[in-house]
C-alpha atoms as a PDB file:
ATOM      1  CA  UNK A   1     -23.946  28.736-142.817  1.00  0.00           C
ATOM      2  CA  UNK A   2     -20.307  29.529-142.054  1.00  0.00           C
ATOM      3  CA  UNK A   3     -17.779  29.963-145.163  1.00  0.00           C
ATOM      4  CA  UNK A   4     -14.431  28.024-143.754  1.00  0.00           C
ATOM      5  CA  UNK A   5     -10.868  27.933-145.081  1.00  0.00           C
ATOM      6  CA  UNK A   6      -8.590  25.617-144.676  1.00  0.00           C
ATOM      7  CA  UNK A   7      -4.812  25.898-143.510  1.00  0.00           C
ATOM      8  CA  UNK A   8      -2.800  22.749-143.621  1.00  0.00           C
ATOM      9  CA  UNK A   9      -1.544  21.740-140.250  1.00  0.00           C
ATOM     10  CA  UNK A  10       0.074  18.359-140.509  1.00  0.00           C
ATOM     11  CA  UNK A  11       0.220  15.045-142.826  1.00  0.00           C
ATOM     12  CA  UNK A  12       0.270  11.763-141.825  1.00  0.00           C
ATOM     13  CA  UNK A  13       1.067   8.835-144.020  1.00  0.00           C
ATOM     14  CA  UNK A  14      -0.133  11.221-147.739  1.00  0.00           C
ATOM     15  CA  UNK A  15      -3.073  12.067-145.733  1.00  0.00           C
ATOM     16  CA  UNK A  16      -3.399  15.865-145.129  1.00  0.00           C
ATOM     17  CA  UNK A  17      -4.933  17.383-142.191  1.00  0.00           C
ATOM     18  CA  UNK A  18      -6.593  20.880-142.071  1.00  0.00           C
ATOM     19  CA  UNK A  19      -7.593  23.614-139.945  1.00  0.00           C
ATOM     20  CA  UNK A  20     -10.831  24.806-140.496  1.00  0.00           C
ATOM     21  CA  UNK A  21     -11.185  28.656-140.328  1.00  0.00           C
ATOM     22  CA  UNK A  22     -14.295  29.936-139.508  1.00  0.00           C
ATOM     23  CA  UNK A  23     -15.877  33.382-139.960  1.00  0.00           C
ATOM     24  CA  UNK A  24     -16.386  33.461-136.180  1.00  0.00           C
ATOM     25  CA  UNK A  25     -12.962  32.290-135.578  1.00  0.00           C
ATOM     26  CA  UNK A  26     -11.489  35.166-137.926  1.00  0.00           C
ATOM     27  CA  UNK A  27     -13.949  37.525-136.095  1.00  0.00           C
ATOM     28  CA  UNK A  28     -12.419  37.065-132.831  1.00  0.00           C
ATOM     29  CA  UNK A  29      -8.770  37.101-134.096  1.00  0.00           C
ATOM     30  CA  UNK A  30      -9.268  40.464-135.706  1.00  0.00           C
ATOM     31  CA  UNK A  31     -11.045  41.812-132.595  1.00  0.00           C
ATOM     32  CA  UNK A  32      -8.218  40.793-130.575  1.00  0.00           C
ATOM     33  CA  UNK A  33      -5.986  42.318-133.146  1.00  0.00           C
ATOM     34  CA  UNK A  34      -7.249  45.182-133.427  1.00  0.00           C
ATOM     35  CA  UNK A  35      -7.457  45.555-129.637  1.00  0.00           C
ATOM     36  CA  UNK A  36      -3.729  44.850-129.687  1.00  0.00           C
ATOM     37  CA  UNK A  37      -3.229  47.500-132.024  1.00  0.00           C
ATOM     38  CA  UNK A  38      -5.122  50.271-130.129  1.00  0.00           C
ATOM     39  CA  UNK A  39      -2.340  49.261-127.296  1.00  0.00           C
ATOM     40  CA  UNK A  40       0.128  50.240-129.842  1.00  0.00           C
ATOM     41  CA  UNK A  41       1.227  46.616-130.496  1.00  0.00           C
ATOM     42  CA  UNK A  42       1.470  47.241-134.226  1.00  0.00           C
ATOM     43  CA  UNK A  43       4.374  49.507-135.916  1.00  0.00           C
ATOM     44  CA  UNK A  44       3.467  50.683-139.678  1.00  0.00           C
ATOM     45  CA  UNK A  45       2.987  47.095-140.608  1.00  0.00           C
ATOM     46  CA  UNK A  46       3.597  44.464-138.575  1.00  0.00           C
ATOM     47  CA  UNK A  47       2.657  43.056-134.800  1.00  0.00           C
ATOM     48  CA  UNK A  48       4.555  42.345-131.894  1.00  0.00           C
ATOM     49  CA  UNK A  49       4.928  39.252-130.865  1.00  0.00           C
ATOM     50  CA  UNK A  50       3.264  39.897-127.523  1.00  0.00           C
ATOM     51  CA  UNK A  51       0.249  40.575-129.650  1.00  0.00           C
ATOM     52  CA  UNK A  52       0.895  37.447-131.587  1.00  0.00           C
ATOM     53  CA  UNK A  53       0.521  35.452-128.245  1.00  0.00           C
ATOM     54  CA  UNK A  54      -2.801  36.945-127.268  1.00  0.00           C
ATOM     55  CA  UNK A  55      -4.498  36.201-130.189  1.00  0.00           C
ATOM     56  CA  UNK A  56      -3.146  32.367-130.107  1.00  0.00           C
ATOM     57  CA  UNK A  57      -4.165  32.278-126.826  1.00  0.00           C
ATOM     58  CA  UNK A  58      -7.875  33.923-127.320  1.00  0.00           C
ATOM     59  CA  UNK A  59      -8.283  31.392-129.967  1.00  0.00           C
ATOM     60  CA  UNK A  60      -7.274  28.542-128.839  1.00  0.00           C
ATOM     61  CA  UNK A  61      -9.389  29.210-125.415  1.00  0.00           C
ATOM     62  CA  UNK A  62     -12.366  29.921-127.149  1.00  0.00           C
ATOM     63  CA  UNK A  63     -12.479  27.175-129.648  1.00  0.00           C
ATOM     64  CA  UNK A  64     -10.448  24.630-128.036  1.00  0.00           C
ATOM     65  CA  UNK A  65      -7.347  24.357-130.115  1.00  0.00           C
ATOM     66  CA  UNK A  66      -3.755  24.263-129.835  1.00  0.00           C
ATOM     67  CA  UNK A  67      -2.779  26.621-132.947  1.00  0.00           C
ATOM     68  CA  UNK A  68       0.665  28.269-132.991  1.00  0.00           C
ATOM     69  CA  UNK A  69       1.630  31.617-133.736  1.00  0.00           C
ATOM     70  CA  UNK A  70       2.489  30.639-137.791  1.00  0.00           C
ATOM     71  CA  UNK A  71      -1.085  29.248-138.162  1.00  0.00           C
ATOM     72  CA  UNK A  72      -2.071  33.168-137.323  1.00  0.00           C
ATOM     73  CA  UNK A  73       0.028  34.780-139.101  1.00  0.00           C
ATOM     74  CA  UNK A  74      -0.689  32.604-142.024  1.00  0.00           C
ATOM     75  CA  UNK A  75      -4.666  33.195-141.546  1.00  0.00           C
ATOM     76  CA  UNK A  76      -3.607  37.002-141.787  1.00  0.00           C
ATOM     77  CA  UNK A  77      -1.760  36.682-145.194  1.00  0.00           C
ATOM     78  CA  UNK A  78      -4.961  35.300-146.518  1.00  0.00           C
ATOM     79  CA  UNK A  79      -7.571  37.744-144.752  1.00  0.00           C
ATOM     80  CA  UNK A  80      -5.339  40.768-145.818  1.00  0.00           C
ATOM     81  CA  UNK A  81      -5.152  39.395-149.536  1.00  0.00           C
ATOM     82  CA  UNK A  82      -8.983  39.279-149.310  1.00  0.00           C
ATOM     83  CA  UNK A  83      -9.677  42.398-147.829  1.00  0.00           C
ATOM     84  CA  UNK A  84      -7.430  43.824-150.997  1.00  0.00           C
ATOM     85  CA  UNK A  85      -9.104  42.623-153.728  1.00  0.00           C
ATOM     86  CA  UNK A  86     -12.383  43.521-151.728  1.00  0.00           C
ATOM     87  CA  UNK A  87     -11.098  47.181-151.542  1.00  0.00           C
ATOM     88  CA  UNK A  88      -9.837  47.474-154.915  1.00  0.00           C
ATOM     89  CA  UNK A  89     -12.940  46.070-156.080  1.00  0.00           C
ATOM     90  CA  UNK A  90     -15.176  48.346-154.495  1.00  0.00           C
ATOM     91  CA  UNK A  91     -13.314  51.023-156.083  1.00  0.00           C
ATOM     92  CA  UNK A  92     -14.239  49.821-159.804  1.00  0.00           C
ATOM     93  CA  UNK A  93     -17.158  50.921-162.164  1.00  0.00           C
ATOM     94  CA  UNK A  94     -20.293  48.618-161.682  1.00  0.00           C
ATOM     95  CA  UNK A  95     -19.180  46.987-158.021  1.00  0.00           C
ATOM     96  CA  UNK A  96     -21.114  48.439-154.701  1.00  0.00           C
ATOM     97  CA  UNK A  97     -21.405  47.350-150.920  1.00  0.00           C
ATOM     98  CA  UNK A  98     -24.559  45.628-149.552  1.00  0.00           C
ATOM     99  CA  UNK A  99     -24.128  46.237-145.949  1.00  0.00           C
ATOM    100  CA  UNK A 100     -27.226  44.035-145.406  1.00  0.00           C
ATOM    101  CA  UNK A 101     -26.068  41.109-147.277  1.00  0.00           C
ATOM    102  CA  UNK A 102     -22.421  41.770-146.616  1.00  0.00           C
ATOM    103  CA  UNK A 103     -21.539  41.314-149.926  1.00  0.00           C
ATOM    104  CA  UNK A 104     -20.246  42.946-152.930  1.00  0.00           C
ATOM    105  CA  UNK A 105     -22.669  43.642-155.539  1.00  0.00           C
ATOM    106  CA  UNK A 106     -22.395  43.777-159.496  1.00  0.00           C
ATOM    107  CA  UNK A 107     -23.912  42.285-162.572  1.00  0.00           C
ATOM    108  CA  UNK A 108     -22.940  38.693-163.629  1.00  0.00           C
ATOM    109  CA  UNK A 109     -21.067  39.959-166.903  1.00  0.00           C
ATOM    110  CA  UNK A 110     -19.373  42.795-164.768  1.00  0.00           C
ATOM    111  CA  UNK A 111     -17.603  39.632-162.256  1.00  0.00           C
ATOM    112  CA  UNK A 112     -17.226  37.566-165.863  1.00  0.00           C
ATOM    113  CA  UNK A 113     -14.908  40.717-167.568  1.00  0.00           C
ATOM    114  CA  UNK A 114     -12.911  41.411-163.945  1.00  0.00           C
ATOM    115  CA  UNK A 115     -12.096  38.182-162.965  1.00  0.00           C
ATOM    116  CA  UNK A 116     -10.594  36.858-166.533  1.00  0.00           C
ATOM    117  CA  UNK A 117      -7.997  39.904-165.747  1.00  0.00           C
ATOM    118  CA  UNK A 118      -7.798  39.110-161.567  1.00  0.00           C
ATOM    119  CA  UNK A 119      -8.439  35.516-160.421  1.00  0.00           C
ATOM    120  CA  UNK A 120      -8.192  36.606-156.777  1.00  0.00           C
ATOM    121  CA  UNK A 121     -11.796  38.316-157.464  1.00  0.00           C
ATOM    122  CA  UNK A 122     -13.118  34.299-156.910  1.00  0.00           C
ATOM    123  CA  UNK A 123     -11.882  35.370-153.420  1.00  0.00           C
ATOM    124  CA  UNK A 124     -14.895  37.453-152.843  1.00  0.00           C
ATOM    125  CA  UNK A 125     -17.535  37.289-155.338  1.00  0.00           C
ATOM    126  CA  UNK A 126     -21.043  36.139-153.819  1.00  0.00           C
ATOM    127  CA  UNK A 127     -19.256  35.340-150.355  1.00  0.00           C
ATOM    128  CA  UNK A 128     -20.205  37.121-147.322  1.00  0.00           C
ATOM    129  CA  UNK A 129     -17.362  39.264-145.967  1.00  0.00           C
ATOM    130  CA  UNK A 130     -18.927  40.475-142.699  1.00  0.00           C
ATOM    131  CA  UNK A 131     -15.371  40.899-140.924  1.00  0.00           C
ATOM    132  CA  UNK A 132     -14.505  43.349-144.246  1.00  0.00           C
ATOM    133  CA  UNK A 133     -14.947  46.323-142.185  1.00  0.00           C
ATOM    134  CA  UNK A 134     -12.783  44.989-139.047  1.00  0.00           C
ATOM    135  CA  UNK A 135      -9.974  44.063-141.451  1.00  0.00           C
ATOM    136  CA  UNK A 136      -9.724  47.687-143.405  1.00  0.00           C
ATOM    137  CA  UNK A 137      -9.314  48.922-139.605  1.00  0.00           C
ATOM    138  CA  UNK A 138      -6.596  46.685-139.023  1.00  0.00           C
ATOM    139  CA  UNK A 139      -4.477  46.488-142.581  1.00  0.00           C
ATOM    140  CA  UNK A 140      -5.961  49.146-144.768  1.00  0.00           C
ATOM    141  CA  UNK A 141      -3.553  51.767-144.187  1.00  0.00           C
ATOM    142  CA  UNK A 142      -0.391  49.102-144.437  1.00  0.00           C
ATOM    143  CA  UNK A 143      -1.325  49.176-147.937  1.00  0.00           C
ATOM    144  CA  UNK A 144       0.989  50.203-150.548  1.00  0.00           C
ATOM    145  CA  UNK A 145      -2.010  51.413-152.781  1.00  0.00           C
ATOM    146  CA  UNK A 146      -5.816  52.609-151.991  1.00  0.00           C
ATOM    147  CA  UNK A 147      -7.448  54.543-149.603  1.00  0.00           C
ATOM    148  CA  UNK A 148      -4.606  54.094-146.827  1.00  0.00           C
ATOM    149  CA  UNK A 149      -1.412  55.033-149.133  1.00  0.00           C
ATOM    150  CA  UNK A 150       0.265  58.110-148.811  1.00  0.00           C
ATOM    151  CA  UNK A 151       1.888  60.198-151.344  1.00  0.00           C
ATOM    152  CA  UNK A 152       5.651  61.160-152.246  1.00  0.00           C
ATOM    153  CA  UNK A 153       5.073  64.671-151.246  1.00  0.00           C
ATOM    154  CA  UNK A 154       2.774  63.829-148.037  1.00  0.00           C
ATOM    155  CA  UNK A 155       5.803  61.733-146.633  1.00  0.00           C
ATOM    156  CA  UNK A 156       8.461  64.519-147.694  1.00  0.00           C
ATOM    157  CA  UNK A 157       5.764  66.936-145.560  1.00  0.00           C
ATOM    158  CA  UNK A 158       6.305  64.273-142.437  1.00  0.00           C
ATOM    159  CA  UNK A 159       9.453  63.795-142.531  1.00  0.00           C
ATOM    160  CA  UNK A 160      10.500  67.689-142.974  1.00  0.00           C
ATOM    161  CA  UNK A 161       7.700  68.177-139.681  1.00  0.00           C
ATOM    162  CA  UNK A 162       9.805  65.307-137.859  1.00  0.00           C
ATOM    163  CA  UNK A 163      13.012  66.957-138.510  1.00  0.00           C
ATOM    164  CA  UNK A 164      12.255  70.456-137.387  1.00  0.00           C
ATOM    165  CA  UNK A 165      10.738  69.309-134.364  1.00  0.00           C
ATOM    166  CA  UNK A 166      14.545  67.325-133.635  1.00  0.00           C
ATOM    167  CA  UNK A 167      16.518  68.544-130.985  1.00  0.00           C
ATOM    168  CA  UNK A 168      19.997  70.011-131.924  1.00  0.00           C
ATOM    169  CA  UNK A 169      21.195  66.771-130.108  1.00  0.00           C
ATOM    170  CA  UNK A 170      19.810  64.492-132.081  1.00  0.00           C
ATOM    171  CA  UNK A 171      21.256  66.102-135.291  1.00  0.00           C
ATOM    172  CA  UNK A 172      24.500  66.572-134.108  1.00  0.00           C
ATOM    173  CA  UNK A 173      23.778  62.402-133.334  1.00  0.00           C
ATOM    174  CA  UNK A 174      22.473  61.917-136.603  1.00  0.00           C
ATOM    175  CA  UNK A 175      25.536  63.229-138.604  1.00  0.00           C
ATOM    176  CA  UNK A 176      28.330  61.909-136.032  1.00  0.00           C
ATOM    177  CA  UNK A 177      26.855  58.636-137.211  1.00  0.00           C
ATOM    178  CA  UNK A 178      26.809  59.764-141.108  1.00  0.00           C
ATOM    179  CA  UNK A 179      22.875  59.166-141.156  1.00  0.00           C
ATOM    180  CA  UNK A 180      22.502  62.240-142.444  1.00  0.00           C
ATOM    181  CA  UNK A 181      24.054  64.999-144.280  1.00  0.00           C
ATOM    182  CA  UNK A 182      23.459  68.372-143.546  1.00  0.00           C
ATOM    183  CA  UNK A 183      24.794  70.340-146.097  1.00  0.00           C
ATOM    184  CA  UNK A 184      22.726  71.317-148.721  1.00  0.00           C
ATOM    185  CA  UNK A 185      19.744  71.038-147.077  1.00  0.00           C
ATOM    186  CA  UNK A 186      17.573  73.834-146.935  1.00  0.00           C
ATOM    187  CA  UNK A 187      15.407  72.700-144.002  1.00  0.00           C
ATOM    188  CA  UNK A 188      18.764  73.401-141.543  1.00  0.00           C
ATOM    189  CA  UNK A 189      19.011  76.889-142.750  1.00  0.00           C
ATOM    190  CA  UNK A 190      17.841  77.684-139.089  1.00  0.00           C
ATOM    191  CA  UNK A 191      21.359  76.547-137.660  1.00  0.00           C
ATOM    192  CA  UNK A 192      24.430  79.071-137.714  1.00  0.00           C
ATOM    193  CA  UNK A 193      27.302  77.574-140.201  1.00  0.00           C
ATOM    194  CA  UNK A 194      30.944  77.472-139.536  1.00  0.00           C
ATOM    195  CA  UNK A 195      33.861  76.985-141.651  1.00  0.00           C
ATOM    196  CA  UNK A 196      33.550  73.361-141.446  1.00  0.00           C
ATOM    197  CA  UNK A 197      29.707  72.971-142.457  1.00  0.00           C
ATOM    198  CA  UNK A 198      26.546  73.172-139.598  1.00  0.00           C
ATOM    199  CA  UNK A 199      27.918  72.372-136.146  1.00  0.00           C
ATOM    200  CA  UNK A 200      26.331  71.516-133.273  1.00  0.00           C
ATOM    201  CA  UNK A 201      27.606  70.985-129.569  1.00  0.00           C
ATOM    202  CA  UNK A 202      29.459  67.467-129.812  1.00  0.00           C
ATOM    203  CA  UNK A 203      29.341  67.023-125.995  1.00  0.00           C
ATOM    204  CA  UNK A 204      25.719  66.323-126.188  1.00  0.00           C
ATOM    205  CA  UNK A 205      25.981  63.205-128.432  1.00  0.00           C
ATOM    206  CA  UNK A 206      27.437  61.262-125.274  1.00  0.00           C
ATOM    207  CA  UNK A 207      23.560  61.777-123.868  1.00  0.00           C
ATOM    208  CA  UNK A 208      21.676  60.378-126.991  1.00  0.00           C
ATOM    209  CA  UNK A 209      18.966  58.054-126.037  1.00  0.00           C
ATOM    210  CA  UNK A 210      18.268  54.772-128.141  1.00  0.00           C
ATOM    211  CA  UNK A 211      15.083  56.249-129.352  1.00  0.00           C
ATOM    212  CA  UNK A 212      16.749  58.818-130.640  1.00  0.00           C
ATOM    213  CA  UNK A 213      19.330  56.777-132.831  1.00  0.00           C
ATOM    214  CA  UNK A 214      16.000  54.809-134.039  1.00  0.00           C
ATOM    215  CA  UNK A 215      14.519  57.693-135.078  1.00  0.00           C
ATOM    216  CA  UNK A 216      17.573  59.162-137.004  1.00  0.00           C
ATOM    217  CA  UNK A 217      17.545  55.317-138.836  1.00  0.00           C
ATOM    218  CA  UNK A 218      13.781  55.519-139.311  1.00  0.00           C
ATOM    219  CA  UNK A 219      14.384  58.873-141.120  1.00  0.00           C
ATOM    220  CA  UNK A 220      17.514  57.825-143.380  1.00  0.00           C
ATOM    221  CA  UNK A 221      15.116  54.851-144.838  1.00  0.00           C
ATOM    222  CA  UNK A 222      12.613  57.664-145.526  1.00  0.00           C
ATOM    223  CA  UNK A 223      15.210  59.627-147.501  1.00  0.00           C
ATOM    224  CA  UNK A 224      16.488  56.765-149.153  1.00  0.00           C
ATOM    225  CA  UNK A 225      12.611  55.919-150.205  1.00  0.00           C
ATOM    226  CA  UNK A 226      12.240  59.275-151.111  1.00  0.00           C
ATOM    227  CA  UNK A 227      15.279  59.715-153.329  1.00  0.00           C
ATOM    228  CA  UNK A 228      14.893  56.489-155.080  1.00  0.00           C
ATOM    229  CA  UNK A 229      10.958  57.631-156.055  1.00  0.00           C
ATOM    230  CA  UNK A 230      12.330  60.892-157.424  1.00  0.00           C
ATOM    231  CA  UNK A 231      15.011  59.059-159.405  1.00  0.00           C
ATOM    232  CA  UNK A 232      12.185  56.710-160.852  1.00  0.00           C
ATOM    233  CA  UNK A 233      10.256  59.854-161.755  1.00  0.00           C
ATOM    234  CA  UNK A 234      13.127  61.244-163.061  1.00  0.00           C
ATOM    235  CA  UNK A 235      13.796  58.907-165.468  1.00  0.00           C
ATOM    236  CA  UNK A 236      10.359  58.023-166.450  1.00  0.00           C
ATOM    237  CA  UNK A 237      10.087  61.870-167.545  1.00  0.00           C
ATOM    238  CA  UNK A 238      13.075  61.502-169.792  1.00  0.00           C
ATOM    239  CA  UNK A 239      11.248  59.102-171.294  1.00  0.00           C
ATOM    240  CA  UNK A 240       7.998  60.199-172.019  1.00  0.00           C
ATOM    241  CA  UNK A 241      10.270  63.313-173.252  1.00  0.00           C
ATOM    242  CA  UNK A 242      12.331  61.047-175.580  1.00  0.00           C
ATOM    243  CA  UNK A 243       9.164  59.330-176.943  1.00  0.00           C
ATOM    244  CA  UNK A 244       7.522  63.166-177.793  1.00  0.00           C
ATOM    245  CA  UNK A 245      10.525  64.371-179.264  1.00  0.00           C
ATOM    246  CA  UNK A 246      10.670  60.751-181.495  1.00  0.00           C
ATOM    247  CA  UNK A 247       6.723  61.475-182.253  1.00  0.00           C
ATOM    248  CA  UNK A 248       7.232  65.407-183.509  1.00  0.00           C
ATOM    249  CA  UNK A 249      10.422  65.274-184.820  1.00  0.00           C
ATOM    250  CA  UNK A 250      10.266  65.266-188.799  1.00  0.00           C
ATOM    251  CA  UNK A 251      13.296  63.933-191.370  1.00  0.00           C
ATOM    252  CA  UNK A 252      14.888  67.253-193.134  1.00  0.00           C
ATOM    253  CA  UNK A 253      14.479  67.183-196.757  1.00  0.00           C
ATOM    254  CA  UNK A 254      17.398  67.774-198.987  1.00  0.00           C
ATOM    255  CA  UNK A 255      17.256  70.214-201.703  1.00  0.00           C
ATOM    256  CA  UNK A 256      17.991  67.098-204.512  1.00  0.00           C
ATOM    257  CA  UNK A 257      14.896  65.395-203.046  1.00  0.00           C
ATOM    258  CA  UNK A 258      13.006  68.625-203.203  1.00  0.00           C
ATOM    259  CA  UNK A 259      13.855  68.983-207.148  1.00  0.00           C
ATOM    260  CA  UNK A 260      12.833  64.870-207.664  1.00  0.00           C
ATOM    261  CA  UNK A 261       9.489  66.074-206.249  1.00  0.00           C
ATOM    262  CA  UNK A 262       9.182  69.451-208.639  1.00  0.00           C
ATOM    263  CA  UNK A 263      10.330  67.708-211.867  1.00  0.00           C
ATOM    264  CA  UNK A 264       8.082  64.523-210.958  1.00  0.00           C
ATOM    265  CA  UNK A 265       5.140  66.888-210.669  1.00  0.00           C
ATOM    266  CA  UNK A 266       5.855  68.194-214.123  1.00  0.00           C
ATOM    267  CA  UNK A 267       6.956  71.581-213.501  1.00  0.00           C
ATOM    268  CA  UNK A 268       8.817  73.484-215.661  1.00  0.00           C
ATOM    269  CA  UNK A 269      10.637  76.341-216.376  1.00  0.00           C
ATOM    270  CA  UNK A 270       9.914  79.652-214.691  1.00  0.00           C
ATOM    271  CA  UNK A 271       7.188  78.103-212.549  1.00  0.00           C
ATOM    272  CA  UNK A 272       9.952  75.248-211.720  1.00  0.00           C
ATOM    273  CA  UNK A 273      12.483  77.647-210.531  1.00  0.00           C
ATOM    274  CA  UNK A 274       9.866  80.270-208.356  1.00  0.00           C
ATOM    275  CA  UNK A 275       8.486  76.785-206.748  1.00  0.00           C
ATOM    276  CA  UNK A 276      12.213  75.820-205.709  1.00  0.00           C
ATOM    277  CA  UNK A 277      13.206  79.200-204.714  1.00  0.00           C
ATOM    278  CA  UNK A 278       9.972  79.554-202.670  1.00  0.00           C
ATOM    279  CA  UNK A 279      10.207  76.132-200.868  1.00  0.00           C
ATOM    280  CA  UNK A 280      14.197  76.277-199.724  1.00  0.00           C
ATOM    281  CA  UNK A 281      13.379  79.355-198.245  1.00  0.00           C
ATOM    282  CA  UNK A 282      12.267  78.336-195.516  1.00  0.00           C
ATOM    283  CA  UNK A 283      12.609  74.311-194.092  1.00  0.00           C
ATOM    284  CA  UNK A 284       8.935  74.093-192.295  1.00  0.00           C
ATOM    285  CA  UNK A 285       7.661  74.818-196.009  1.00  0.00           C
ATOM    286  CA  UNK A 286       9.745  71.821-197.277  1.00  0.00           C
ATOM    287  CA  UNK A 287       8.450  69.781-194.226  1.00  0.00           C
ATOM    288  CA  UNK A 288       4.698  71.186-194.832  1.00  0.00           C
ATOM    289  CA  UNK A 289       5.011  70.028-198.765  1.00  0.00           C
ATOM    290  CA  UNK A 290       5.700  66.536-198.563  1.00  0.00           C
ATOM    291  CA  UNK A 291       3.432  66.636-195.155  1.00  0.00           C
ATOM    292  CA  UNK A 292       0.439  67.312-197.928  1.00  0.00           C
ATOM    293  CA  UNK A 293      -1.035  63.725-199.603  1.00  0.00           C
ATOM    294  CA  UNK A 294       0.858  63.335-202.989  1.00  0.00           C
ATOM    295  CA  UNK A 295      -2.048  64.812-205.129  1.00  0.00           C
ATOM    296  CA  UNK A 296      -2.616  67.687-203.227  1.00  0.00           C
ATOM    297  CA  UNK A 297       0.827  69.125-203.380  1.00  0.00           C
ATOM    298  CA  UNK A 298       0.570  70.557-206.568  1.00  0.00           C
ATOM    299  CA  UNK A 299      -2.137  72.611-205.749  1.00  0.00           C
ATOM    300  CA  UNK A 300      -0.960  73.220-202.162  1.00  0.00           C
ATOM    301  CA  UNK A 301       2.393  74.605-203.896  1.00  0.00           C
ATOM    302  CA  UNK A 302       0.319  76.945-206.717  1.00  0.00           C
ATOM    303  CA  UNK A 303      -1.962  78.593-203.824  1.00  0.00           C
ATOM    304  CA  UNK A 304       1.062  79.375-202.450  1.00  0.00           C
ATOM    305  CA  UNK A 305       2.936  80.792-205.289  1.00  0.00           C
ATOM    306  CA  UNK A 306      -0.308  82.573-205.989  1.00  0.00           C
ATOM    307  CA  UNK A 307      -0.557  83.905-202.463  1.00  0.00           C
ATOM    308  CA  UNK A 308       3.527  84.770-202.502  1.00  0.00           C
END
């Protein structure tokens, strides 16, 4: 029996009406989706809206409905949430994939302990998800996290690949429209200074295509991604550097509090004034003293003055 979901779609007098999503309804919207996407109808995350219009018209034809574009759209917020908690699931301790079942697969008390921390989990546990494997084809890699995210040095790799493969046109474009900076940046080492910073021949900017002026854009939001993850790092080191330096870092004892100690300890005389002399010395033996548990310190301080 088919698992459905419902999407609101109007309301008449308090009384709602729903459409009914079924798992052979979502199949053919992926499948059309993803068919879309092999065309090249989908940028890093989102679809045209040519592709938009196939779909609504492949399901509407096939199931005799009169859906709009929102109503997909809408349907792909929820299969894309799903798919997520699937995949990040699948990734935990205890959790693995019946491909048979279509399923995900753990012990009762293993679903009990996730889901009182994630309440989306109820969004997949023992429901079929036989479209799980269309979905990660289609969304996976839009994901921020997971198996489809890319690190902070992979995109820096990209980008610095995209830019040495740019023409001299398109950098000379690039900085005429203060979308980038050249100066300082190693990767341009390859182009001759002058006295005025990198140049480039500024006749050629009057030929710049459109795709070119995309591209530069495309690039600056990389850089701008890229430079606000370093400054995050950045300060997040300063911070786990602050807290070690707070952990390891030990009051100095004064001299005064040093002689409290000595006299409160009962020493005396001669042995009183070679324990003082032998303890301001040197400041890591005052910190290493009243380190040692309170009883101990006397006979921590006569090994020493034995050993001395």
């Amino acid at each position: 029996m088919e698992k459905d979901d419902g999407d609101e779609v109007s309301s008449y007098r308090g009384k709602k009406s729903y459409l009914r999503w079924t798992e052979s309804m979502d199949r053919l919207l992926l499948e059309v989706l993803k068919e879309q996407k092999i065309k090249g109808q989908k940028d890093d995350r989102n679809f045209s809206q040519e592709a938009y219009r196939a779909a609504v018209q492949a399901v509407n034809t096939e199931f005799k409905m009169d859906i709009d574009a929102k109503k997909v759209v809408n349907r792909l917020k929820t299969l894309k949430t799903q798919m997520g908690v699937a995949v990040d699931t699948l990734n935990k301790s205890g959790f693995s994939w019946n491909d048979i079942t279509k399923r995900i697969e753990a012990e009762p008390q293993v679903w009990d302990g996730i889901e009182k921390v994630n309440d989306d989990v109820k969004l997949i546990r023992s429901r079929e998800l036989r479209n799980l494997e269309l979905m990660r084809d289609i969304f996976e890699k839009d994901r921020a996290t997971g198996l489809g995210a890319t690190s902070a040095k992979e995109r820096v790799k990209r980008w610095e690949k995209e830019t040495m493969e740019m023409s001299i046109e398109d950098i000379d474009q690039m900085q005429t429209s203060n979308e980038v900076h050249l100066e300082g940046i190693d990767i341009f080492d390859n182009f001759a200074p002058s006295s005025t910073g990198y140049h480039a021949p500024t006749s050629s900017t009057q030929s710049m295509s459109k795709s070119s002026s995309k591209r530069g854009i495309k690039r600056k939001a990389a850089v701008i991604d890229l430079i606000n993850e370093g400054i995050t790092e950045v300060k997040d080191a300063m911070k786990d550097i602050a807290l070690a330096i707070s952990n390891t870092s030990r009051r100095v004892r004064s001299e005064d509090e040093v002689v409290q100690e000595l006299m409160k300890m009962g020493f005396c005389g001669n042995l009183f004034l070679d324990a003082l002399d032998y303890l301001v010395e040197d400041p890591v033996r005052i910190n290493t003293f009243f380190a040692c548990p309170e009883h101990l310190r006397p006979d921590w301080l006569c090994r020493k003055l034995g050993s001395a």
